[in-house]
C-alpha atoms as a PDB file:
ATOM      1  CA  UNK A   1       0.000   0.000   0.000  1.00  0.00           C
ATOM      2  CA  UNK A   2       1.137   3.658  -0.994  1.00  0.00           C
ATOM      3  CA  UNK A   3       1.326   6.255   1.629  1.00  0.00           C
ATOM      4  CA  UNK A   4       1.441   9.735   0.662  1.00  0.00           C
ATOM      5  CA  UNK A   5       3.992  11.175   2.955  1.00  0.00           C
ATOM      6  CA  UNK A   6       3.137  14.827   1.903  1.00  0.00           C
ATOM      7  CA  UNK A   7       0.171  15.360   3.834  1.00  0.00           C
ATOM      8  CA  UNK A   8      -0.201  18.277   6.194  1.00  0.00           C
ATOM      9  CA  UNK A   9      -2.829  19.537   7.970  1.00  0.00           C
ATOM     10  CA  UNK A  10      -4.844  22.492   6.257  1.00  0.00           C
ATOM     11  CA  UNK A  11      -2.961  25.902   7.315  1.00  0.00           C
ATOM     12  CA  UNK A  12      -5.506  28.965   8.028  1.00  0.00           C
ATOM     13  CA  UNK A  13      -5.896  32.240   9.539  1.00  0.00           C
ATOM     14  CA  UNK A  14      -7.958  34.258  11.529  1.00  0.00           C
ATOM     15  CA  UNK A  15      -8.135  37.631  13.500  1.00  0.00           C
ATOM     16  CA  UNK A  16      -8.548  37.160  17.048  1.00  0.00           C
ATOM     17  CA  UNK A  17     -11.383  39.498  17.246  1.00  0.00           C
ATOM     18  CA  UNK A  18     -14.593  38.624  18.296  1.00  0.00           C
ATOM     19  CA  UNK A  19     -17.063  38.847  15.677  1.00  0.00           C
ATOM     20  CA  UNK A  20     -14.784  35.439  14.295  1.00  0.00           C
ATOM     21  CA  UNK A  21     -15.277  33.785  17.606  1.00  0.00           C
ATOM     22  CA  UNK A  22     -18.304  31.529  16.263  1.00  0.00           C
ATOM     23  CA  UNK A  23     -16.711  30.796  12.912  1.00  0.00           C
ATOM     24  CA  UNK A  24     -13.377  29.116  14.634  1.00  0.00           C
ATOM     25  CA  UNK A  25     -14.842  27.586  17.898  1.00  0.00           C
ATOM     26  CA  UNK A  26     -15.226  24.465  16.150  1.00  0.00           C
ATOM     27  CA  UNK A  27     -11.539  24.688  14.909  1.00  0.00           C
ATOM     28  CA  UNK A  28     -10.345  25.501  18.617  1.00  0.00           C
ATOM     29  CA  UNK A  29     -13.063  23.772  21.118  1.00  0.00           C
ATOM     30  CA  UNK A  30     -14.946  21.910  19.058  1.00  0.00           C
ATOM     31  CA  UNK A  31     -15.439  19.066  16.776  1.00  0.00           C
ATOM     32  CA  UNK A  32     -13.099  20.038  14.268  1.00  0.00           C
ATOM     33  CA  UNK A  33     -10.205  20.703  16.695  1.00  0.00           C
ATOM     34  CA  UNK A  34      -7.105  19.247  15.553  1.00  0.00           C
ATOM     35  CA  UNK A  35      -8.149  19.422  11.697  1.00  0.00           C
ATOM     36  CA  UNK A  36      -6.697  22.213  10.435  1.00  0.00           C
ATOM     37  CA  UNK A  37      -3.192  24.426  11.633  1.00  0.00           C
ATOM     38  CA  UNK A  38      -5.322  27.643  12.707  1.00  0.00           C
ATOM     39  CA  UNK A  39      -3.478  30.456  13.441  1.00  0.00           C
ATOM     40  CA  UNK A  40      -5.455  33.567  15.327  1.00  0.00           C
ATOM     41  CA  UNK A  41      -3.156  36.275  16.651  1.00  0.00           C
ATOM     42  CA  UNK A  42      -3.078  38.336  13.279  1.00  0.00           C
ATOM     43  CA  UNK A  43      -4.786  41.037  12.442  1.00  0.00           C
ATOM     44  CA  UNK A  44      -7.004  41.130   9.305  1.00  0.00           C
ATOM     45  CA  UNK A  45      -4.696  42.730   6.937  1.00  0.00           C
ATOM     46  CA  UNK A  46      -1.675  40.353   7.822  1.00  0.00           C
ATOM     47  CA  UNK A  47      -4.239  37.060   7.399  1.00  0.00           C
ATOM     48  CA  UNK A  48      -4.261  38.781   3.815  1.00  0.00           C
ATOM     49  CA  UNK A  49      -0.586  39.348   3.711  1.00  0.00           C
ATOM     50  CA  UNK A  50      -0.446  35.315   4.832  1.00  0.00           C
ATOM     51  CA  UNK A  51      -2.824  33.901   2.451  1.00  0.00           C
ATOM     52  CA  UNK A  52      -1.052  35.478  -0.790  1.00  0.00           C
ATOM     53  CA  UNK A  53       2.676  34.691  -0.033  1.00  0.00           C
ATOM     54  CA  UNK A  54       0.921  31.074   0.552  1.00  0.00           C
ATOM     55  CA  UNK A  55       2.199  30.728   4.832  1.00  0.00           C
ATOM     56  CA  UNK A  56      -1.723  29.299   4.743  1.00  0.00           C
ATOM     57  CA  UNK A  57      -4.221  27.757   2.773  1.00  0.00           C
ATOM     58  CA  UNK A  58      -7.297  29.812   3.723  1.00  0.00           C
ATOM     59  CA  UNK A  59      -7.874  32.842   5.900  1.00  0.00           C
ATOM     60  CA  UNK A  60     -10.442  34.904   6.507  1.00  0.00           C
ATOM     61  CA  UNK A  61      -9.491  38.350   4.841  1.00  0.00           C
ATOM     62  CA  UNK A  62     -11.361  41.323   4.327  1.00  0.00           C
ATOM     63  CA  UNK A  63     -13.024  41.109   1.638  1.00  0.00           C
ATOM     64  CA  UNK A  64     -11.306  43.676  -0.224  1.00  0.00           C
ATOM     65  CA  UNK A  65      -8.122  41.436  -0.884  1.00  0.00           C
ATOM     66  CA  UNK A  66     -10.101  39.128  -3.120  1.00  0.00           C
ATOM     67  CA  UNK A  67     -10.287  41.778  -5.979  1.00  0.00           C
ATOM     68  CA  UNK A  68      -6.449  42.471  -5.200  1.00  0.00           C
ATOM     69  CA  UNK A  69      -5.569  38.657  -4.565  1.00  0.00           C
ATOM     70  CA  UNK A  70      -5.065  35.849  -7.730  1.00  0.00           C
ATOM     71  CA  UNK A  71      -5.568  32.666  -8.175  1.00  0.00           C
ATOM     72  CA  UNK A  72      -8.163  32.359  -4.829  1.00  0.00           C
ATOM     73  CA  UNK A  73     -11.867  31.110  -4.184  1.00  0.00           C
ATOM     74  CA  UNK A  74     -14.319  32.455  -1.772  1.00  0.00           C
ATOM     75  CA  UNK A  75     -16.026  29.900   0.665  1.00  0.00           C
ATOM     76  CA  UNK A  76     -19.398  30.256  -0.049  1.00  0.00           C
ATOM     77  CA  UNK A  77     -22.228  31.360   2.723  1.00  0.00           C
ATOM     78  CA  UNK A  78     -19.800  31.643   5.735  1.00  0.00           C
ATOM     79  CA  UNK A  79     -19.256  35.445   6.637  1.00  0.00           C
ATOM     80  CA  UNK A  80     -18.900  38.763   9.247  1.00  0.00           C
ATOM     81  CA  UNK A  81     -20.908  40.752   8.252  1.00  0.00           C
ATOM     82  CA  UNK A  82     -24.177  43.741   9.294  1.00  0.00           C
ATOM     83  CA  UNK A  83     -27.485  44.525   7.881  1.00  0.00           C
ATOM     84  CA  UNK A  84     -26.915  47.853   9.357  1.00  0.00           C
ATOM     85  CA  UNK A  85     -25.165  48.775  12.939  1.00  0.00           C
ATOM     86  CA  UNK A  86     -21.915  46.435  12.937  1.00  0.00           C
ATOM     87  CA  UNK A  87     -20.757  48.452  16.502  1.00  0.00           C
ATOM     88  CA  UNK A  88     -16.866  47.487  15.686  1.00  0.00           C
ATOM     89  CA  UNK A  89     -15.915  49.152  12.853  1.00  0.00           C
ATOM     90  CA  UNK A  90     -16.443  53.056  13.296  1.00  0.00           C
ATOM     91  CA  UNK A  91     -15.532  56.458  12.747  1.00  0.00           C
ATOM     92  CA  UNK A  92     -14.819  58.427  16.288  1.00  0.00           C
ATOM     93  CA  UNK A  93     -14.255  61.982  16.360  1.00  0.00           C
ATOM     94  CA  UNK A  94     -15.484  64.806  18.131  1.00  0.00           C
ATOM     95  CA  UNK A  95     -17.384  66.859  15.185  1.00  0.00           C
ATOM     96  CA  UNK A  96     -21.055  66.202  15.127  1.00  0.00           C
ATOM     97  CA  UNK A  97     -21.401  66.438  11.336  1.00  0.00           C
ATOM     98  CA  UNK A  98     -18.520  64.483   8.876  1.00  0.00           C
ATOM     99  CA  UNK A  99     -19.301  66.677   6.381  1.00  0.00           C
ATOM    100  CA  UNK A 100     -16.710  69.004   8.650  1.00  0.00           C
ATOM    101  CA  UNK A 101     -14.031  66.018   8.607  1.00  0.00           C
ATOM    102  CA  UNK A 102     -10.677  67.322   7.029  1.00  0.00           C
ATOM    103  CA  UNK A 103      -8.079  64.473   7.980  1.00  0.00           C
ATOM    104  CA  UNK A 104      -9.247  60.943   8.745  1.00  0.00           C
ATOM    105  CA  UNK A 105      -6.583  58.735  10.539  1.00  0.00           C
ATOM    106  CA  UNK A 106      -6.846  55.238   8.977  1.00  0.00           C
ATOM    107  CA  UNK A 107      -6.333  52.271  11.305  1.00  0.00           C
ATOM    108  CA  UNK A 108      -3.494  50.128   9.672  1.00  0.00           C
ATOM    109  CA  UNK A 109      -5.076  46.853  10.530  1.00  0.00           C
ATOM    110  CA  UNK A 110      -7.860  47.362   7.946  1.00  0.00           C
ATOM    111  CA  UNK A 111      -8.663  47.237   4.528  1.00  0.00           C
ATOM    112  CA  UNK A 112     -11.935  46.410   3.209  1.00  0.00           C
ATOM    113  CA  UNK A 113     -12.908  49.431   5.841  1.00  0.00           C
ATOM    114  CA  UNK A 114     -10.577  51.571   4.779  1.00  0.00           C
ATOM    115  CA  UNK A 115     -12.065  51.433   0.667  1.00  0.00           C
ATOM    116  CA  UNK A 116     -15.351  51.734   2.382  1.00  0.00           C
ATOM    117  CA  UNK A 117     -14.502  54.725   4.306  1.00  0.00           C
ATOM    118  CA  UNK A 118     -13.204  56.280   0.705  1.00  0.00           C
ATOM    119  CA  UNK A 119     -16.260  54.824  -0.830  1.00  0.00           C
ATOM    120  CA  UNK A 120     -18.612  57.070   1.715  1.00  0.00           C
ATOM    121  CA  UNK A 121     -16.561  60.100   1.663  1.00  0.00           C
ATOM    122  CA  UNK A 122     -16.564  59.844  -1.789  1.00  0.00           C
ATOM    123  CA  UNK A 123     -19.707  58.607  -3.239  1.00  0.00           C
ATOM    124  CA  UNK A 124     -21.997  59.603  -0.947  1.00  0.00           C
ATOM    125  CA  UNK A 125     -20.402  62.961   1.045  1.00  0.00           C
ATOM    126  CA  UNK A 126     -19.286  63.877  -1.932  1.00  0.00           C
ATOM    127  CA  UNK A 127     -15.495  65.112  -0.869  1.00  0.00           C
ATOM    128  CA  UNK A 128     -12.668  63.744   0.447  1.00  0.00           C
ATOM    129  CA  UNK A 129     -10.791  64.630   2.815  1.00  0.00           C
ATOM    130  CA  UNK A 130      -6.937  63.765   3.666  1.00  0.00           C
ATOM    131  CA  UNK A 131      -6.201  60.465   4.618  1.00  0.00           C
ATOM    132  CA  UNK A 132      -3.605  59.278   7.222  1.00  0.00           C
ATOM    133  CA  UNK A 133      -2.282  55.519   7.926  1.00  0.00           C
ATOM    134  CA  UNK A 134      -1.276  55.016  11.722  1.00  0.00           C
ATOM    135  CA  UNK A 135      -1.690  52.710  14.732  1.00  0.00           C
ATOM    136  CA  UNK A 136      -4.825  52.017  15.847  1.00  0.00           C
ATOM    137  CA  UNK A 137      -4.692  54.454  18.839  1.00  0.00           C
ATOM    138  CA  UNK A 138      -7.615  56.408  19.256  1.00  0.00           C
ATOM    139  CA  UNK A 139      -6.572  59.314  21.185  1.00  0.00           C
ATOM    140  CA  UNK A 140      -3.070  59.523  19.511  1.00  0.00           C
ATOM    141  CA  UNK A 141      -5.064  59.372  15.748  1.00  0.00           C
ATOM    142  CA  UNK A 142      -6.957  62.337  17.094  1.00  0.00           C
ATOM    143  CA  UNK A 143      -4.279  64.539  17.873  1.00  0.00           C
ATOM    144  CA  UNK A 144      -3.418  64.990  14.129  1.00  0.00           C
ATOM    145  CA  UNK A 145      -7.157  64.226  12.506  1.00  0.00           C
ATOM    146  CA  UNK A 146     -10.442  65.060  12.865  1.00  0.00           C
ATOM    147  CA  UNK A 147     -11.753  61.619  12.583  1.00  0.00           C
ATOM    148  CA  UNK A 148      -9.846  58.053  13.522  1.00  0.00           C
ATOM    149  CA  UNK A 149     -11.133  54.707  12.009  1.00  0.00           C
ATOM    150  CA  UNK A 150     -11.179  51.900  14.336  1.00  0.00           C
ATOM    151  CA  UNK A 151     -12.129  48.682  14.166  1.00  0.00           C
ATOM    152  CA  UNK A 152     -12.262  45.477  15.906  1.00  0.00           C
ATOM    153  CA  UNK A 153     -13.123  45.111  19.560  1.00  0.00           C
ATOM    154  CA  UNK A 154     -11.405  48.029  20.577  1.00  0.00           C
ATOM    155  CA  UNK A 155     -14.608  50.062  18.786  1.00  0.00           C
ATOM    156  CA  UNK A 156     -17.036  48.850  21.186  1.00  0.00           C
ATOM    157  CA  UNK A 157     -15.438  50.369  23.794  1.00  0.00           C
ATOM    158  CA  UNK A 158     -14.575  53.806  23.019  1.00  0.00           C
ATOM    159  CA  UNK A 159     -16.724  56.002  25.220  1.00  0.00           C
ATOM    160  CA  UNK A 160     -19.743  57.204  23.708  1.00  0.00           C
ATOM    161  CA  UNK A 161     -19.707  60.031  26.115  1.00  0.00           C
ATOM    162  CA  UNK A 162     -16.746  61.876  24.777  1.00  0.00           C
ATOM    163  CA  UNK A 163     -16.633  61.017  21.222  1.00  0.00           C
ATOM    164  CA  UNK A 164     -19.325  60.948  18.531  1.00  0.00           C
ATOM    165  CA  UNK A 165     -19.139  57.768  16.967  1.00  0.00           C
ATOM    166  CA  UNK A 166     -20.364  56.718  13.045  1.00  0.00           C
ATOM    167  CA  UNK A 167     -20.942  53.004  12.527  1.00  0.00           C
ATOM    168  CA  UNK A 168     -19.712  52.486   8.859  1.00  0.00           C
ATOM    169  CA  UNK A 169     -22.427  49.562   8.551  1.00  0.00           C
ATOM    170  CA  UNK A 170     -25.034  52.422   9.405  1.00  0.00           C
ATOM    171  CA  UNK A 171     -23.773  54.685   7.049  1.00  0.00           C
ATOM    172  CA  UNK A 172     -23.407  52.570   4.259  1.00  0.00           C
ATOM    173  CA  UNK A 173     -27.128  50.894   4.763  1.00  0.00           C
ATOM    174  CA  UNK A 174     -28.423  54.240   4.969  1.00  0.00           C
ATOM    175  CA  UNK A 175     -26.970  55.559   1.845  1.00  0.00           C
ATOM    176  CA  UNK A 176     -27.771  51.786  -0.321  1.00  0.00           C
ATOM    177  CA  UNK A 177     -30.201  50.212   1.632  1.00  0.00           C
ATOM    178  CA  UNK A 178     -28.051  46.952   1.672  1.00  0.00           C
ATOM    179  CA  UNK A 179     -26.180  45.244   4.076  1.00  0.00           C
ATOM    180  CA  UNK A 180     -22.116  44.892   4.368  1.00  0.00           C
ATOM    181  CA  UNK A 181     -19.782  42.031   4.604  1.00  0.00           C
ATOM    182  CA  UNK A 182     -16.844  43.095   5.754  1.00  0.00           C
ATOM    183  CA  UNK A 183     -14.509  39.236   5.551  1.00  0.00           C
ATOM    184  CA  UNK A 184     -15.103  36.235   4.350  1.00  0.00           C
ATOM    185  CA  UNK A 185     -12.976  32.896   3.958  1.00  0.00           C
ATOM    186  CA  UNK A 186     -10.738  32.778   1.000  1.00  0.00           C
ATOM    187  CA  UNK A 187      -8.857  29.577   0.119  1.00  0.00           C
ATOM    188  CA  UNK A 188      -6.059  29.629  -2.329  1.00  0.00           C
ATOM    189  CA  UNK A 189      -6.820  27.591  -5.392  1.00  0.00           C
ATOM    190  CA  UNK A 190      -3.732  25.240  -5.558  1.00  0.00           C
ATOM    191  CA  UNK A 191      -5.009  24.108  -2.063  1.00  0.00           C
ATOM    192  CA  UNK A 192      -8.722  23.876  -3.164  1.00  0.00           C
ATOM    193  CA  UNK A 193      -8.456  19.468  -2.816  1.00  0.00           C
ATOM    194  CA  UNK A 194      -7.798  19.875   0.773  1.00  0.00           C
ATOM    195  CA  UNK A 195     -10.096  22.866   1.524  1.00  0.00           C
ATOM    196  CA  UNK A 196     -12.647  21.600   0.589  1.00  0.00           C
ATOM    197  CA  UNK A 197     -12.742  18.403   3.350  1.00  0.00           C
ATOM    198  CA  UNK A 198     -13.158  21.681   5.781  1.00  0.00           C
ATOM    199  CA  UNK A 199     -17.213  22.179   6.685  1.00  0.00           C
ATOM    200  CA  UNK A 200     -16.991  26.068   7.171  1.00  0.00           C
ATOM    201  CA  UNK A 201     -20.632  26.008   7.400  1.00  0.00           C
ATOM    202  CA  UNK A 202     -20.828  23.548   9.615  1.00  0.00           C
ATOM    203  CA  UNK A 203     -18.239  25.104  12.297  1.00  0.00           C
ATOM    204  CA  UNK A 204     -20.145  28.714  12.174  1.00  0.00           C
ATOM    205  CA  UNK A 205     -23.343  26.354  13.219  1.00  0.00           C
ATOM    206  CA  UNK A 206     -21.198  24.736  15.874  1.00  0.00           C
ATOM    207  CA  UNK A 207     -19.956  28.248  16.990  1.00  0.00           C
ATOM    208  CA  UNK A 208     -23.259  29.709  17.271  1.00  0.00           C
ATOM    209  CA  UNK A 209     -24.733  26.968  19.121  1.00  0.00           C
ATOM    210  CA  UNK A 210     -21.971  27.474  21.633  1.00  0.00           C
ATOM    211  CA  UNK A 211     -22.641  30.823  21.932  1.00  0.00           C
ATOM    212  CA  UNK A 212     -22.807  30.824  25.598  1.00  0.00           C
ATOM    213  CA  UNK A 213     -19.043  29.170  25.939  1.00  0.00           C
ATOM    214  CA  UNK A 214     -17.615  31.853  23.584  1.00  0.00           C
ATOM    215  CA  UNK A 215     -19.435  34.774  25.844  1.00  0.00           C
ATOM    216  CA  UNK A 216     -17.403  33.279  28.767  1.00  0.00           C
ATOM    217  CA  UNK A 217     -14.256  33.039  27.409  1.00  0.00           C
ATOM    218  CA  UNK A 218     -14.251  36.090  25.676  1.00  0.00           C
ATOM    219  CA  UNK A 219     -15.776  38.130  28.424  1.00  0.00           C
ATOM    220  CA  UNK A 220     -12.768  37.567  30.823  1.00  0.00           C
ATOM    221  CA  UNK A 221     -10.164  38.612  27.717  1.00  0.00           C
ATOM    222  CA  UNK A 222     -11.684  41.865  25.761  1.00  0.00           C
ATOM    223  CA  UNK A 223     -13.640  44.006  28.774  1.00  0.00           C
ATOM    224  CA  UNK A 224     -17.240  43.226  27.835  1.00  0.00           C
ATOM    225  CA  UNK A 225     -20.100  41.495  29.781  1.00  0.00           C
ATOM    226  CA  UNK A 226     -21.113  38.449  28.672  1.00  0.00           C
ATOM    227  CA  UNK A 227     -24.525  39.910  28.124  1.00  0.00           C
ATOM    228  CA  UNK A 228     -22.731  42.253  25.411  1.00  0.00           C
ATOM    229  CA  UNK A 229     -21.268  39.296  23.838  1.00  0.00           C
ATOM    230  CA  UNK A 230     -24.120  38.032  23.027  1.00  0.00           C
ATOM    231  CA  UNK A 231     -26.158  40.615  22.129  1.00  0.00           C
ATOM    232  CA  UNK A 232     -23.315  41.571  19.675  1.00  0.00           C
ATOM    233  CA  UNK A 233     -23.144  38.540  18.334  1.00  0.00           C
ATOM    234  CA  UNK A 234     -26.531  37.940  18.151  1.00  0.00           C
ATOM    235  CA  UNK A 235     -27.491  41.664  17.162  1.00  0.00           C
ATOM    236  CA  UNK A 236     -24.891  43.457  15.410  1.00  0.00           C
ATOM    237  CA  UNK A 237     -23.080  39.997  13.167  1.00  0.00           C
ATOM    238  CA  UNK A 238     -24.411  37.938  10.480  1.00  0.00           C
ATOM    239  CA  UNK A 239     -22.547  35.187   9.470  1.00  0.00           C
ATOM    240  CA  UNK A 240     -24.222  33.964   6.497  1.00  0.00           C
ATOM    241  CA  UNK A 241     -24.530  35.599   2.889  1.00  0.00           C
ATOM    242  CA  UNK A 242     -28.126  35.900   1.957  1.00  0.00           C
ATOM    243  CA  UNK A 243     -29.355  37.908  -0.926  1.00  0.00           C
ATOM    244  CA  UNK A 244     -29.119  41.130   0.657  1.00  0.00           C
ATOM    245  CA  UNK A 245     -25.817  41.199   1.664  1.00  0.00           C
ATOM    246  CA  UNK A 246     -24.452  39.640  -1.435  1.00  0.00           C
ATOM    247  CA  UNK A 247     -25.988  42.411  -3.548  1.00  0.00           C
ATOM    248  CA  UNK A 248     -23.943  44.609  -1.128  1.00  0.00           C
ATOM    249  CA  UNK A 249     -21.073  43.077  -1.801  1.00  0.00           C
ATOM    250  CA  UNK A 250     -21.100  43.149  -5.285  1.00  0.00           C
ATOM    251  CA  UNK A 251     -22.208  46.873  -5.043  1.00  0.00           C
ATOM    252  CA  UNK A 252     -19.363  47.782  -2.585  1.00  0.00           C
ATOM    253  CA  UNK A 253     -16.746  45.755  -5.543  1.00  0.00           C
ATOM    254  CA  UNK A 254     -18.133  47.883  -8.102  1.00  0.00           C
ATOM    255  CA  UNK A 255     -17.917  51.252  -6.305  1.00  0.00           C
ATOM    256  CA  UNK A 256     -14.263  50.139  -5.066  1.00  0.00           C
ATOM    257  CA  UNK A 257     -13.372  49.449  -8.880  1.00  0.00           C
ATOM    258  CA  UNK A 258     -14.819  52.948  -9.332  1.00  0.00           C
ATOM    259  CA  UNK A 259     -13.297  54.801  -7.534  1.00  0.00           C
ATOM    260  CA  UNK A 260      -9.983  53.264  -8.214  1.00  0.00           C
ATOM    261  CA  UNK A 261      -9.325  51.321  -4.815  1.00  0.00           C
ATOM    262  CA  UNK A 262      -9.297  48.188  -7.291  1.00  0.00           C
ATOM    263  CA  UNK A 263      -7.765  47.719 -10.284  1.00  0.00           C
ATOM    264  CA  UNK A 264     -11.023  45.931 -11.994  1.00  0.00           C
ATOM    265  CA  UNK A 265     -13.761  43.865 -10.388  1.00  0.00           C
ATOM    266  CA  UNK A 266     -13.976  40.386 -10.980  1.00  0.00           C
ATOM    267  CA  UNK A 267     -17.211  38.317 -10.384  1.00  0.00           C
ATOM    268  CA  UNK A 268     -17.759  35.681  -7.285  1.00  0.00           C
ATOM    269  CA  UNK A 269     -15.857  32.485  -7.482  1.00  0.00           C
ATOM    270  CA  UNK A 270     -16.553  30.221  -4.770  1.00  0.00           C
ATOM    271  CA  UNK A 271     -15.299  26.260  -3.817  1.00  0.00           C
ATOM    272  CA  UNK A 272     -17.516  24.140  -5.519  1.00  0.00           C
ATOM    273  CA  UNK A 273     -18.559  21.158  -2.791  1.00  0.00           C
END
């Protein structure tokens, strides 16, 4: 009998924030544990960075990268996204109207909500104003800008009482009507055999049946009550692609092609099963 001696383990990526907590539980505490290498201390631009010099096999990227990325196919149904307040990715500042915005300090961790910030200013405020890559450090990015983008779990927490606070979901269901995804899982297609033994769907069901767990474990890490957790996750996320927010996907391709945050826009490719 012939034993393939080049088998390894699926390698993938994932931020450590919590709106992914239900779509890796499985990989970490639950039934798929020990199936795939999972790596979770990146941010969401690196897991991008990994995924095209090939370090893993699938990440979960913002979703920007796959009109920048080659030779990659989306997972289909599986992921975080809003049908209108997402809560962790925001604009803070202490203006009450963004039509007064003249610098905006761009977290450095981010991409697909970086284009969308240039989207809104663009498209739908109809300027732009100067844009500046840093640190995501709130009070520092204020010093030099009007505005700071932020995302993540450090969002939720930014005191509501001493800055005003735009939810880019909001905004950008306000102005389309359409929800946002803001990452999805994106497998690199010379790995596509062994991706596709991976039930994506399967561990987001997992994670959100375990919701209670990941409230737990996450409440004693990030600064939130457990109630928050779940509301958040219950509230704010949706981890599956329905109709709506794939039309706001395509939407937010076209308008990133458009304004030239894309070179061109090509149409959905997922896994087949």
């Amino acid at each position: 009998m012939n034993v393939r001696n080049d088998y390894r383990l699926p390698r993938m990526a994932a931020s450590s924030y919590l709106n992914t907590a239900p779509l890796i539980w499985s990989f970490i505490q639950g039934s798929q544990r020990g199936a795939v290498e999972l790596s979770t201390d990146k941010a969401p631009a690196r897991c991008a960075e990994m995924l095209a010099s090939g370090e893993v096999d699938v990440a979960l990227v913002p979703v920007i990268e796959y009109q920048r990325l080659s030779d990659i196919l989306i997972i289909p149904d599986v992921c975080v996204g809003s049908r209108s307040a997402v809560r962790s990715v925001v604009l803070a500042t202490k203006l009450n109207n963004l039509k007064k915005v003249k610098r905006v300090a761009l977290d450095d961790s981010s991409r697909t909500s970086v284009a969308l910030v240039k989207i809104i200013f663009r498209q739908f405020l109809g300027f732009e104003p100067e844009w500046q890559t840093t640190r995501p450090d709130l009070r520092s990015m204020l010093q030099h800008s009007d505005a700071a983008l932020i995302i993540g779990d450090p969002a939720m927490k930014i005191p509501r009482d001493q800055f005003r606070v735009f939810d880019l979901a909001t905004l950008w269901h306000e102005f389309t009507g359409l929800g946002f995804v803001f990452a999805m899982w994106i497998a690199r297609k010379d790995r596509v055999g062994e991706i596709r033994s991976i039930d994506f769907a399967a561990a987001r069901d997992e994670g959100l049946a375990n919701l209670e767990a990941i409230a737990r474990h996450y409440a004693k890490q990030i600064g939130l009550t457990e109630d928050e957790i779940r509301n958040y996750l219950t509230e704010n996320i949706e981890f599956s692609v329905d109709e709506e927010l794939r039309k706001g996907l395509t939407l937010y391709f076209d308008l990133a092609q458009a304004h030239k945050l894309t070179d061109a826009t090509k149409p959905l490719e997922f896994i087949s099963s």
